[in-house]
Each structure stands twice: as C-alpha cells, then as structure tokens.
C-alpha atoms as a PDB file:
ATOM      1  CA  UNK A   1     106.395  98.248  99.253  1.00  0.00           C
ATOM      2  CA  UNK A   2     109.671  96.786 101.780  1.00  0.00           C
ATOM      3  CA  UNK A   3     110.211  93.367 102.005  1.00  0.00           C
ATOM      4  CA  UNK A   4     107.726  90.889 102.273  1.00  0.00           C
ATOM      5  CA  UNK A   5     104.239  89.963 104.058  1.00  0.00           C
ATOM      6  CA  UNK A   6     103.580  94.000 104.641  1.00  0.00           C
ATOM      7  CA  UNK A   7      99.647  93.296 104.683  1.00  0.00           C
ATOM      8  CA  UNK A   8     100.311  90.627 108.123  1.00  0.00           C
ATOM      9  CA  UNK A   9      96.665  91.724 109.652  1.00  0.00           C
ATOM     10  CA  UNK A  10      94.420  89.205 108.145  1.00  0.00           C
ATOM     11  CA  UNK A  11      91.838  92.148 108.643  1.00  0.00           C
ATOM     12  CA  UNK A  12      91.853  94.855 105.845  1.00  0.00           C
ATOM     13  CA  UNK A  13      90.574  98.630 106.352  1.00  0.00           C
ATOM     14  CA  UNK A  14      86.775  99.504 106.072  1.00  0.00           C
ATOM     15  CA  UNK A  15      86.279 100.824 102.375  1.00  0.00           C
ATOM     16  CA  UNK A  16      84.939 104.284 103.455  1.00  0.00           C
ATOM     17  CA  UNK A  17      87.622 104.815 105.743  1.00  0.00           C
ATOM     18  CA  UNK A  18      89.841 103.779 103.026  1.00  0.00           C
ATOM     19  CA  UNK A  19      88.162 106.254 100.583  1.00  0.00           C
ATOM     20  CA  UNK A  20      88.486 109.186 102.830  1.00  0.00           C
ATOM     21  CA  UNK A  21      91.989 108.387 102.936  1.00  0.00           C
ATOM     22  CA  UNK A  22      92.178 108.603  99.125  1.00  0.00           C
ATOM     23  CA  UNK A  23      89.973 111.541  99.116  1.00  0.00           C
ATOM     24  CA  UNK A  24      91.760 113.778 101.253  1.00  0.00           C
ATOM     25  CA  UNK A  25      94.892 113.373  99.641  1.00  0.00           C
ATOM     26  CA  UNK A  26      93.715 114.086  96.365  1.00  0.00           C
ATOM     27  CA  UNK A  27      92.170 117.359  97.570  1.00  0.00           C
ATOM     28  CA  UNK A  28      95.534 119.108  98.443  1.00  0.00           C
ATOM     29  CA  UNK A  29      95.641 120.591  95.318  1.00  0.00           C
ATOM     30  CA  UNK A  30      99.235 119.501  94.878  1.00  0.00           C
ATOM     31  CA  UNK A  31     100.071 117.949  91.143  1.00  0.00           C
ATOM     32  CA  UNK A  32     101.471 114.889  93.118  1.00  0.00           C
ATOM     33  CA  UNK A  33     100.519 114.866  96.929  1.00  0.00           C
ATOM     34  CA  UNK A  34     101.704 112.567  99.774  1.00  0.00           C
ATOM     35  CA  UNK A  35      99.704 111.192 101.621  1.00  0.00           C
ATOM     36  CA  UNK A  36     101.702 109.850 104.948  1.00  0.00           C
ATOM     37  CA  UNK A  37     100.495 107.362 107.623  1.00  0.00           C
ATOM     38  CA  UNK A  38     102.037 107.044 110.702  1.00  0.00           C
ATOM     39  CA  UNK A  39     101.661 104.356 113.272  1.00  0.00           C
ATOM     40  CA  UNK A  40     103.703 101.931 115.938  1.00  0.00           C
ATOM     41  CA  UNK A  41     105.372  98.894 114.910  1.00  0.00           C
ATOM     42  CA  UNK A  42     102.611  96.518 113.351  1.00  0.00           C
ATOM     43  CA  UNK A  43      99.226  98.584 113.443  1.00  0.00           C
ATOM     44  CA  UNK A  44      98.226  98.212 109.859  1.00  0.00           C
ATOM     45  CA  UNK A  45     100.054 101.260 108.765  1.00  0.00           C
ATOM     46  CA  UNK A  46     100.912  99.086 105.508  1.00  0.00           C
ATOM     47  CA  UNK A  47      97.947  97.279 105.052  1.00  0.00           C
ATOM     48  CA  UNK A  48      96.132 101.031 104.845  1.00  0.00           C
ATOM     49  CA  UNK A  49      98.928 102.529 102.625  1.00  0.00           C
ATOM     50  CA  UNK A  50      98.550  99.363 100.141  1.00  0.00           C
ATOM     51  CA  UNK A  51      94.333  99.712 100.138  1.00  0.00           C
ATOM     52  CA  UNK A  52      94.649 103.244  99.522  1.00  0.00           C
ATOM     53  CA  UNK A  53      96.943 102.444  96.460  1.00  0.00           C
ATOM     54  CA  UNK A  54      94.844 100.006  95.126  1.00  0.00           C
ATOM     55  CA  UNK A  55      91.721 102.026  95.458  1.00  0.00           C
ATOM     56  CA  UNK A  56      93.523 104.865  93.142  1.00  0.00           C
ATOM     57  CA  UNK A  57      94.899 102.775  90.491  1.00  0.00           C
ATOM     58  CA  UNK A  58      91.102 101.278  90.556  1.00  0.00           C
ATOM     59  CA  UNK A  59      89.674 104.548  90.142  1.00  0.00           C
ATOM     60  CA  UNK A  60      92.540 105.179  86.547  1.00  0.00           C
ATOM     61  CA  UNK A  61      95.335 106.837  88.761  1.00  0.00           C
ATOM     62  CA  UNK A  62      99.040 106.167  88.821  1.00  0.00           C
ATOM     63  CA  UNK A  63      99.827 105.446  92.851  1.00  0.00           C
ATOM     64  CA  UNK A  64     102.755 103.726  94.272  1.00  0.00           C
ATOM     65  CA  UNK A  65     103.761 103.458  98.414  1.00  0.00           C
ATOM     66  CA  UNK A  66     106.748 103.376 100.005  1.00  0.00           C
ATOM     67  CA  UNK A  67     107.785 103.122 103.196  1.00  0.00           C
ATOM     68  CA  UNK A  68     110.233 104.620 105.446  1.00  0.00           C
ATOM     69  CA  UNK A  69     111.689 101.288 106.374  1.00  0.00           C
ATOM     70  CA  UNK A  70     112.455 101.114 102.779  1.00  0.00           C
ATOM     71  CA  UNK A  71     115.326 103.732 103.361  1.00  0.00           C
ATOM     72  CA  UNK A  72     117.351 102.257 105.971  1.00  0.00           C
ATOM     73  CA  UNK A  73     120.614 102.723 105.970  1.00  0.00           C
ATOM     74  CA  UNK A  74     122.858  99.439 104.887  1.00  0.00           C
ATOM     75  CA  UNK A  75     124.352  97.385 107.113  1.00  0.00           C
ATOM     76  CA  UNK A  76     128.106  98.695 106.553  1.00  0.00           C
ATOM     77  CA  UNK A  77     126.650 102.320 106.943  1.00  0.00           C
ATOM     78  CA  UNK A  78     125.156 101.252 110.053  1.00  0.00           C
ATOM     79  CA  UNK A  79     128.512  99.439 111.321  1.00  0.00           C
ATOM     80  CA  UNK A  80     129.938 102.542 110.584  1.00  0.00           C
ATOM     81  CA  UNK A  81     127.753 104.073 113.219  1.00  0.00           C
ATOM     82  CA  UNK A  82     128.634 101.691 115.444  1.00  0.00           C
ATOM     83  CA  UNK A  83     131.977 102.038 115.482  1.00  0.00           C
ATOM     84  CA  UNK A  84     132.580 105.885 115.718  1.00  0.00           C
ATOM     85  CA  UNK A  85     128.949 107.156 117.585  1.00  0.00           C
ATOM     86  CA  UNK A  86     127.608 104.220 119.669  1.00  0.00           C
ATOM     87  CA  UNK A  87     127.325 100.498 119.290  1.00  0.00           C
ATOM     88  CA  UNK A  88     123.764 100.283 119.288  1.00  0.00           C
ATOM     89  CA  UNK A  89     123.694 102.123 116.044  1.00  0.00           C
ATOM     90  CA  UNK A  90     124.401  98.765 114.083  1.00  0.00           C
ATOM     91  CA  UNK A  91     120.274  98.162 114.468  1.00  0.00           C
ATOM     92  CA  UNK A  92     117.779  99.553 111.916  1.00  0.00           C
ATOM     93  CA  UNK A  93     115.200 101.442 113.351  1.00  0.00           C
ATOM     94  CA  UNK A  94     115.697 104.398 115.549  1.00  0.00           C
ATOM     95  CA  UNK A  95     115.974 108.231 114.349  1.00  0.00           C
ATOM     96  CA  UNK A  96     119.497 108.376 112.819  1.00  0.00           C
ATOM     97  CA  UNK A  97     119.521 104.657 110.783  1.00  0.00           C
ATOM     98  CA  UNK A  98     117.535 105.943 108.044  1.00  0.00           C
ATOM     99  CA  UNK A  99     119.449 107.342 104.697  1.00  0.00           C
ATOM    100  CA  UNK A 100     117.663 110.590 104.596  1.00  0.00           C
ATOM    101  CA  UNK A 101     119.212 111.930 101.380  1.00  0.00           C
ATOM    102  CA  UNK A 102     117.240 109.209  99.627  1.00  0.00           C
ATOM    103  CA  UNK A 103     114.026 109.381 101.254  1.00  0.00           C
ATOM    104  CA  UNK A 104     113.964 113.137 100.420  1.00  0.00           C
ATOM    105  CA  UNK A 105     115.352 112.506  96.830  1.00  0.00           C
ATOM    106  CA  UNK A 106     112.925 109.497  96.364  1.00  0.00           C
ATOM    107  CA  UNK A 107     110.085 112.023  97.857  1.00  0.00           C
ATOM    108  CA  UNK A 108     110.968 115.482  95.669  1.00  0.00           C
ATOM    109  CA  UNK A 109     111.231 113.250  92.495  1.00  0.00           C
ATOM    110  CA  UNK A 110     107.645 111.838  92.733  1.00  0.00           C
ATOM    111  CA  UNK A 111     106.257 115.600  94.043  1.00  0.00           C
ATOM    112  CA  UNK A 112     108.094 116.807  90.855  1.00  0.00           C
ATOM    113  CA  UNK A 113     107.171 114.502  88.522  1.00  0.00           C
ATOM    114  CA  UNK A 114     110.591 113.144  87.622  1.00  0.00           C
ATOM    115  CA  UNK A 115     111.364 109.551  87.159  1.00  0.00           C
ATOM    116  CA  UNK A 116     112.505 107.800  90.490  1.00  0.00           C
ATOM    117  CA  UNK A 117     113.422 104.194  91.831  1.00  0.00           C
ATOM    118  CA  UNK A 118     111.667 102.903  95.014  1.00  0.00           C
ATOM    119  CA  UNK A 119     114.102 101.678  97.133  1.00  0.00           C
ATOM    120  CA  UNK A 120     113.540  98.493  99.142  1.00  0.00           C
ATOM    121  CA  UNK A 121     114.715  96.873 102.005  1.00  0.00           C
ATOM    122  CA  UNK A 122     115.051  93.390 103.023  1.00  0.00           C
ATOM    123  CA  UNK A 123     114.232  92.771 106.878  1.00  0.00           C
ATOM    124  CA  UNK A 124     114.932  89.174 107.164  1.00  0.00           C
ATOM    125  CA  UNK A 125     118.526  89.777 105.573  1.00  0.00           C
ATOM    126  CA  UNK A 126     118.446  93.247 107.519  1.00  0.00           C
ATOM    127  CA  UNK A 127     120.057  94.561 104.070  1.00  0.00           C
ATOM    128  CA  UNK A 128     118.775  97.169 101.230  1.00  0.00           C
ATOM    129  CA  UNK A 129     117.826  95.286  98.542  1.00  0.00           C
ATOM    130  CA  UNK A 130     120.528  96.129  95.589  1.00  0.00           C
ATOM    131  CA  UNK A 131     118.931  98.838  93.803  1.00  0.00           C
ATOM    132  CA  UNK A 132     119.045  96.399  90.648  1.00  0.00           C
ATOM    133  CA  UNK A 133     115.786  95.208  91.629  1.00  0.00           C
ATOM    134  CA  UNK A 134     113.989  98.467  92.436  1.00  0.00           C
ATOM    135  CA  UNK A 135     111.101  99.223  90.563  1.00  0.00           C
ATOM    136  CA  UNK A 136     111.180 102.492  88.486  1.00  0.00           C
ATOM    137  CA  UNK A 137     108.526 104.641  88.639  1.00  0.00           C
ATOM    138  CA  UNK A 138     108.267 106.721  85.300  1.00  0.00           C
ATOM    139  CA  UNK A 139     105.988 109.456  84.984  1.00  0.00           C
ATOM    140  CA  UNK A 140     103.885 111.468  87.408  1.00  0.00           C
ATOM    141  CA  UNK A 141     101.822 110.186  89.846  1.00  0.00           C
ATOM    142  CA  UNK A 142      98.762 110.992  91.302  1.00  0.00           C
ATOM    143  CA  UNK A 143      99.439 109.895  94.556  1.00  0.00           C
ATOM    144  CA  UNK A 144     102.321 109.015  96.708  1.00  0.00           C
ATOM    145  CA  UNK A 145     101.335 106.803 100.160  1.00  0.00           C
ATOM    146  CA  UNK A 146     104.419 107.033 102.335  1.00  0.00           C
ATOM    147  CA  UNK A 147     103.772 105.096 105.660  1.00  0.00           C
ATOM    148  CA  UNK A 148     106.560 104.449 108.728  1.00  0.00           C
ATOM    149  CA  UNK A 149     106.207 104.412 112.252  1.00  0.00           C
ATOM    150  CA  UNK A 150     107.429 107.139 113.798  1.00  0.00           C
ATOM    151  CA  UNK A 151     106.445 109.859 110.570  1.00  0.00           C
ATOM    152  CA  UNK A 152     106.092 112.835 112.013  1.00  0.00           C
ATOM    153  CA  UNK A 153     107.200 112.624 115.428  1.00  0.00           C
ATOM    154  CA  UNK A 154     109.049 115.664 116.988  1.00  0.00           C
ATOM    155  CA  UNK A 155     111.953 115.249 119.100  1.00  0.00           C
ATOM    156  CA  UNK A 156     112.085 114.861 123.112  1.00  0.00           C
ATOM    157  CA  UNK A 157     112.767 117.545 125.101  1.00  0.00           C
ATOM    158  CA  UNK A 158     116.895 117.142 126.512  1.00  0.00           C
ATOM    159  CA  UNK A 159     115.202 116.609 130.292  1.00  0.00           C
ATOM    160  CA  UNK A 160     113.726 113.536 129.280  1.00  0.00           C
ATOM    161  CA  UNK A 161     116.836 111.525 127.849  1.00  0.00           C
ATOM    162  CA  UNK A 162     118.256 111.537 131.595  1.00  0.00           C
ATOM    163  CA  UNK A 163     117.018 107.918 132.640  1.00  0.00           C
ATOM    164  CA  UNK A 164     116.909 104.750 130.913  1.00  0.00           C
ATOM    165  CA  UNK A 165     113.369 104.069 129.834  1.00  0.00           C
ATOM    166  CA  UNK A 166     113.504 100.728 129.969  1.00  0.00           C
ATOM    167  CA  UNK A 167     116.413  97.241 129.948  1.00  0.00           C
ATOM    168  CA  UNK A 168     118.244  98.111 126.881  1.00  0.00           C
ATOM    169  CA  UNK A 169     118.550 101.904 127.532  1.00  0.00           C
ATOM    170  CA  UNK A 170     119.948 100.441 131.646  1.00  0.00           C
ATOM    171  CA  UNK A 171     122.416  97.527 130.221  1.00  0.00           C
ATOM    172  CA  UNK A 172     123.613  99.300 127.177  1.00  0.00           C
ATOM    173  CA  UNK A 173     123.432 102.991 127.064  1.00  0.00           C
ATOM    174  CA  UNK A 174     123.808 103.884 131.038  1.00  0.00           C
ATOM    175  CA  UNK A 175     124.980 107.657 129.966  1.00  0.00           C
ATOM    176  CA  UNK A 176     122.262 108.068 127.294  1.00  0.00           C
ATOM    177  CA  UNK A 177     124.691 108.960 124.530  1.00  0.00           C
ATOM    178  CA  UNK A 178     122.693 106.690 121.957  1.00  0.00           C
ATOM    179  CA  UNK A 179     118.961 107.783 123.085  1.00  0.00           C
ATOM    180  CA  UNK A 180     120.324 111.461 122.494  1.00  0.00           C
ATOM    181  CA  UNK A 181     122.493 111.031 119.503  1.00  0.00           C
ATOM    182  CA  UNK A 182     119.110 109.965 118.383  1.00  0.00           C
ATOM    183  CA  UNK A 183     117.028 112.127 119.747  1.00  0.00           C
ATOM    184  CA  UNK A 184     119.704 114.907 118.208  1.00  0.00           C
ATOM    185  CA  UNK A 185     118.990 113.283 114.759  1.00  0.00           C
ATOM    186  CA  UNK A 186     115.020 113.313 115.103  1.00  0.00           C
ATOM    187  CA  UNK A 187     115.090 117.186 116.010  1.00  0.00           C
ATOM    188  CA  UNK A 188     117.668 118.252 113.278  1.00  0.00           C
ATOM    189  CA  UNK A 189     117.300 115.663 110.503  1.00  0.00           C
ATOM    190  CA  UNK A 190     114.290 114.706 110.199  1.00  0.00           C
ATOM    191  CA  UNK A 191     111.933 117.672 109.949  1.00  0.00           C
ATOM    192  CA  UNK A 192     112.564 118.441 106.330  1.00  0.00           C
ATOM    193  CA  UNK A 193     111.352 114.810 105.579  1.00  0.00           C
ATOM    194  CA  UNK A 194     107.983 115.405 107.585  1.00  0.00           C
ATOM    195  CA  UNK A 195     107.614 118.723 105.169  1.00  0.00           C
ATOM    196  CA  UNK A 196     107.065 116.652 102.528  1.00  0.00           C
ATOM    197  CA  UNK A 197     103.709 115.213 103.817  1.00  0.00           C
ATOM    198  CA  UNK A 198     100.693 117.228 102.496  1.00  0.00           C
ATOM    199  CA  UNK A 199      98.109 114.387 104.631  1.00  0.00           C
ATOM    200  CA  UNK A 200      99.352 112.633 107.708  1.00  0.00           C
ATOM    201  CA  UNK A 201      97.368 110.350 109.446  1.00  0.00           C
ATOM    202  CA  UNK A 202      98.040 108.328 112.679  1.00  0.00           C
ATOM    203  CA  UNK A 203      97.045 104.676 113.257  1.00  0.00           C
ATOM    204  CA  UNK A 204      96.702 104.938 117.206  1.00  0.00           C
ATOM    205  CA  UNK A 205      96.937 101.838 118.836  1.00  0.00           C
ATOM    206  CA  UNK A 206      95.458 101.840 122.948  1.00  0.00           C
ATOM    207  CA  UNK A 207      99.043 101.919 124.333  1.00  0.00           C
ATOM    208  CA  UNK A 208     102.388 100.742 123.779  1.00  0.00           C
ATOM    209  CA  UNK A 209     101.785  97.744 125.643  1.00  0.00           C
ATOM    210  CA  UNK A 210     100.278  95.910 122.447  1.00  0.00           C
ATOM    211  CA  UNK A 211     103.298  96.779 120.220  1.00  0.00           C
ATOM    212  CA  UNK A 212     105.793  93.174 121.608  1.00  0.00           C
ATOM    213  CA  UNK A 213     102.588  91.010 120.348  1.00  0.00           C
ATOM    214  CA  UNK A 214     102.091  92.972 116.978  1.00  0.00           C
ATOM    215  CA  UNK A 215     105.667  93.092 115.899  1.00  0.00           C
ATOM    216  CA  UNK A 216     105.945  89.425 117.103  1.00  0.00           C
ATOM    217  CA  UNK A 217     102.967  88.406 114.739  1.00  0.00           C
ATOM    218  CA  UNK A 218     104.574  90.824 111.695  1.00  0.00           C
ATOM    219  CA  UNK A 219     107.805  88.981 112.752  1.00  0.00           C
ATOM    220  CA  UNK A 220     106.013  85.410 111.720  1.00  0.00           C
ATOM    221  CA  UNK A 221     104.150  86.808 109.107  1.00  0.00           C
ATOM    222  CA  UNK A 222     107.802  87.713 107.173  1.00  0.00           C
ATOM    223  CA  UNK A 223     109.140  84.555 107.748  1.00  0.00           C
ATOM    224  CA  UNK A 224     105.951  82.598 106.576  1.00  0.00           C
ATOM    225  CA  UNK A 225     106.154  84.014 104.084  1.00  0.00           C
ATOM    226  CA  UNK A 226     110.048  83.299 103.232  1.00  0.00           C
ATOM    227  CA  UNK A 227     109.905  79.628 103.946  1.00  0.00           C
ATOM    228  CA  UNK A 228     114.030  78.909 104.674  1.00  0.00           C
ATOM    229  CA  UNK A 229     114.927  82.342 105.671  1.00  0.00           C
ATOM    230  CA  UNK A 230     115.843  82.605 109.474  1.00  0.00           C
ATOM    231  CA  UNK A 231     114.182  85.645 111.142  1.00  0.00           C
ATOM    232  CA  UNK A 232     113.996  86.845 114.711  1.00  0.00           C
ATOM    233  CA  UNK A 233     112.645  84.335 117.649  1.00  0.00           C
ATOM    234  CA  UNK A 234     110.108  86.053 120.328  1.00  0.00           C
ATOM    235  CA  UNK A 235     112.608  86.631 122.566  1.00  0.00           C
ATOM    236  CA  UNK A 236     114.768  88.773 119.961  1.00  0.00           C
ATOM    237  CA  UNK A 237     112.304  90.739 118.725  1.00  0.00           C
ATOM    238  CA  UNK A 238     110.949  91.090 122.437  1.00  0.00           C
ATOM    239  CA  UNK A 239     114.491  93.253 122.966  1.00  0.00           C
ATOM    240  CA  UNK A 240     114.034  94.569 119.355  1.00  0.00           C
ATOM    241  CA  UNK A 241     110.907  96.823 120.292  1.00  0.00           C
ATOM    242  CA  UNK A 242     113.215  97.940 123.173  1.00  0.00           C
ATOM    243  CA  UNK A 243     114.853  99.985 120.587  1.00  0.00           C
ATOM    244  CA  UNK A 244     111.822 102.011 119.171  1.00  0.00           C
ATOM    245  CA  UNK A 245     109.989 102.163 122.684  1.00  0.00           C
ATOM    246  CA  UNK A 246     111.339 105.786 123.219  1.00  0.00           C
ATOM    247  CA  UNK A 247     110.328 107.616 120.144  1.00  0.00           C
ATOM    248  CA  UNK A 248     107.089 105.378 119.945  1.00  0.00           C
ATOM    249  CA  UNK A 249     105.961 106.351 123.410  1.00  0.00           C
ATOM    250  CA  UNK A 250     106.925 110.260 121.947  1.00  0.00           C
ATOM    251  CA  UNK A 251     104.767 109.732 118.870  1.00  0.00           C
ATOM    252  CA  UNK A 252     101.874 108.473 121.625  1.00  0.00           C
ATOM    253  CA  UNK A 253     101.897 111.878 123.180  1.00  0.00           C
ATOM    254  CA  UNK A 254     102.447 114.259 120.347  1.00  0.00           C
ATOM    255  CA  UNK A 255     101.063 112.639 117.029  1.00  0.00           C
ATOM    256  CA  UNK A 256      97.240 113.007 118.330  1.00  0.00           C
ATOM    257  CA  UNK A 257      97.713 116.675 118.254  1.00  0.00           C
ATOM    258  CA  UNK A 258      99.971 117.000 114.891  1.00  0.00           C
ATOM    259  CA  UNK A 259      98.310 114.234 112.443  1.00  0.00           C
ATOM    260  CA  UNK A 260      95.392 115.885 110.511  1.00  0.00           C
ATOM    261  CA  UNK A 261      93.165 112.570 111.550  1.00  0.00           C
ATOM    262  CA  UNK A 262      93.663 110.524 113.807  1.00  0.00           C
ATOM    263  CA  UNK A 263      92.296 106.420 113.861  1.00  0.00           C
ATOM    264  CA  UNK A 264      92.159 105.058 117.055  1.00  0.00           C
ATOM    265  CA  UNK A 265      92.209 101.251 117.610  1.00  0.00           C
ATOM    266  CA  UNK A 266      92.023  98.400 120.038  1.00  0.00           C
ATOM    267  CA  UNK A 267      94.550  95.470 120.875  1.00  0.00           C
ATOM    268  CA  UNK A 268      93.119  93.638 117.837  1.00  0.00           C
ATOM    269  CA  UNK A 269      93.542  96.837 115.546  1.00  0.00           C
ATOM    270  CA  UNK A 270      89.937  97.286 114.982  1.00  0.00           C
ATOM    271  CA  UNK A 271      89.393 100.767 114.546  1.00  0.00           C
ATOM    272  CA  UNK A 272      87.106 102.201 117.300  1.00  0.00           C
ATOM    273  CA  UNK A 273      86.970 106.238 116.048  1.00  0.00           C
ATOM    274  CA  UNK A 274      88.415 107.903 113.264  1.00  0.00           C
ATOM    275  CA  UNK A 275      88.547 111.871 113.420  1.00  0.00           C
ATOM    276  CA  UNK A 276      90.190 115.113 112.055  1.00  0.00           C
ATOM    277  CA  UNK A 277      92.576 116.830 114.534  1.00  0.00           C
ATOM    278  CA  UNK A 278      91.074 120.139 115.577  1.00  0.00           C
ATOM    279  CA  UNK A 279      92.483 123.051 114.132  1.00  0.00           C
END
C-alpha cells in the first residue's frame, strides 16, 4: 500500500460485499489474477483493496495491493514534464504523471509469478519512496488488488478538450495543450495497463460534487497520521481536485458501463447498490 493513512473512512466494507470481491477474482481462472478497483479521489477504493487482502491471506493465500498512486512518476521526471510539455505537468495525478513501464513490469511480474518490488510513493513529500524500502514480494500470489482512481477510464473524445472545464483549465491552460497532452496519454498509454485487470470494479460515488470534501478528509487523515509533516491546507487541495476533475467526470460517464460491478454510494460512502454490469 502508498503512503500512509490509506484506510481514512472510519467505516470499513460489509463482509459479504467484501467476499464477493475476493470471490470473483479468484474465479478467473488465471494462476495470479488482478483484481482492480476503481473509484474518485477518496471513496474507499483503498480501504476495499486492503479488506479484500486481508480476507485472502485469512483464508491461507498469498495477496498483496498496490496502487496506482504508487507509480507516480518522481518529482525530477515530472519537472521534466514541466519544462518541455506544459507546466502543469510538475503535479502528480493526471493521465501522463504515472511511470507506466513500472506499473506494467510490477503487474506482469506478479501475473507471472516472478519476484517483484512494490513500489511506493510518499504523498506528503510528493516523492517515490527510494526503492530501498520497497517490500519484495517473492513467490506467486494468489491475488493481486490493484486500486487507483481513474483505472480503467477511456479517453475523451478531441471535441470535448475545447473549453476549460473549470478555474485551473481557464487561468492556466487557456489553449488546452495540457488537458490534451493528457488526454493523448490516457488514449495511447494507458490501455495496455487496463489489460492487465481480469476484475474491475467501480466505487461510484453520487457525483463529483462530494470529491473536494473526501480528498480534504484523506488530506487530514495523511497528515494525522505523520504528526510534523506539512501537507496540503483546504484551500490547496481545493485547486488540487481541479486537476483530476476532467478524467474523473470521464470515469462518471463511462466506468458504469465498462466495470464488471459496479457499487454505488452516497456522500457518506455508504454503499446504497452493488451490481454486475450487464453484458
């Protein structure tokens, strides 16, 4: 698991839900399948992937999680961005910060049984952790939870990248070369990642309204939980979101249709429904 705090909700998962979860993974058939969960900046995504884990290993299995945020790129890669593509690039998050290399190597290893690192990533010191301190997986697993919060999310059509969706896109990228450099790197990058998934499921919260107040609380959560360590103040990470609104809104419309179930919930991520996209 990235970081610190990753289980912020107080409020775990619901045992059967967290069962099924398990369940359908392990009936893919593969020798070591992934099971991915998808879902907007803090909606439990991590919480779920870390139950599910701890359910296998209860049950005798070898499971690990990882998550996407685990693989951003470091912060010289990302200056590097910044200075030759766009400025805005120098932020973790969006389609394009990611090192996708080692999310697919860390993801093939574990599918093929070879020993792998999990690589981890330090929010509050926006930095990968030196990979010193990874732990070392050795041996197959049984299961592999990868969670992240736009998995599986296809790109925007080209039409849609003509306004600004919202401050940040108006003050700082006025001719939408970031939002389609982006947009450029979810369509051509990132689908061999999402073939990796055998299971995805999608943590749908009622709108993207709720995501400010649920990355604000994940936001204290990390930094209770580093006593010392400066973090973000509410009206940072109130222009942070800014930066994922795009693709999150994207993964609102599409995801429903794409993830093989779907768990809906309200503004206080209690789940209302949870059912299998139709076929």
């Amino acid at each position: 698991m990235s970081a610190v705090a990753h289980n912020f909700p107080a409020r775990r998962f619901a045992s059967p839900l967290v069962a099924q979860a398990l369940d359908e993974a392990l009936a893919c058939g593969t020798a070591t399948p992934v099971l991915a969960i998808s879902g907007l900046q803090g909606s439990g995504k991590s919480t779920l992937a870390a139950q599910v884990v701890e359910l296998a290993r209860a049950r005798g299995l070898r499971a690990a999680a990882l998550s996407i945020d685990d693989t951003y790129l470091t912060r010289a890669q990302r200056q590097r961005l910044a200075d030759q593509v766009h400025p805005l690039l120098a932020t973790r998050g969006p389609p394009g910060t990611h090192d996708l290399p080692l999310a697919l190597a860390t993801l093939h290893a574990a599918r093929d049984g070879q020993p792998f690192p999990l690589p981890r990533f330090d929010k509050l010191a926006d930095e990968r952790v030196d990979a010193a301190h990874w732990q070392r997986i050795e041996g197959r697993l049984d299961l592999l939870v990868f969670e992240g919060w736009f998995l599986g999310t296809p790109a925007e059509p080209e039409a849609a990248l003509s306004r600004p969706l919202n401050a940040l896109e108006r003050d700082a990228d006025g001719d939408g070369r970031w939002r389609r450099w982006c947009n450029h790197a979810l369509a051509s990058d990132y689908p061999a990642l999402w073939q990796c998934f055998d299971r995805l499921w999608f943590l749908q919260p009622p709108s993207f309204a709720v995501v400010p107040q649920w990355r604000w609380q994940q936001e204290q959560a990390l930094q209770r939980a580093a006593p010392g360590r400066s973090g973000m103040s509410r009206v940072q990470v109130e222009r942070f979101v800014q930066f994922y609104e795009r693709v999150s809104r994207q993964a609102l419309r599409t995801l429903p249709a794409i993830a093989d179930r779907v768990i809906a919930l309200d503004a206080q991520r209690q789940v209302l429904w949870c059912g299998a996209t139709p076929r």
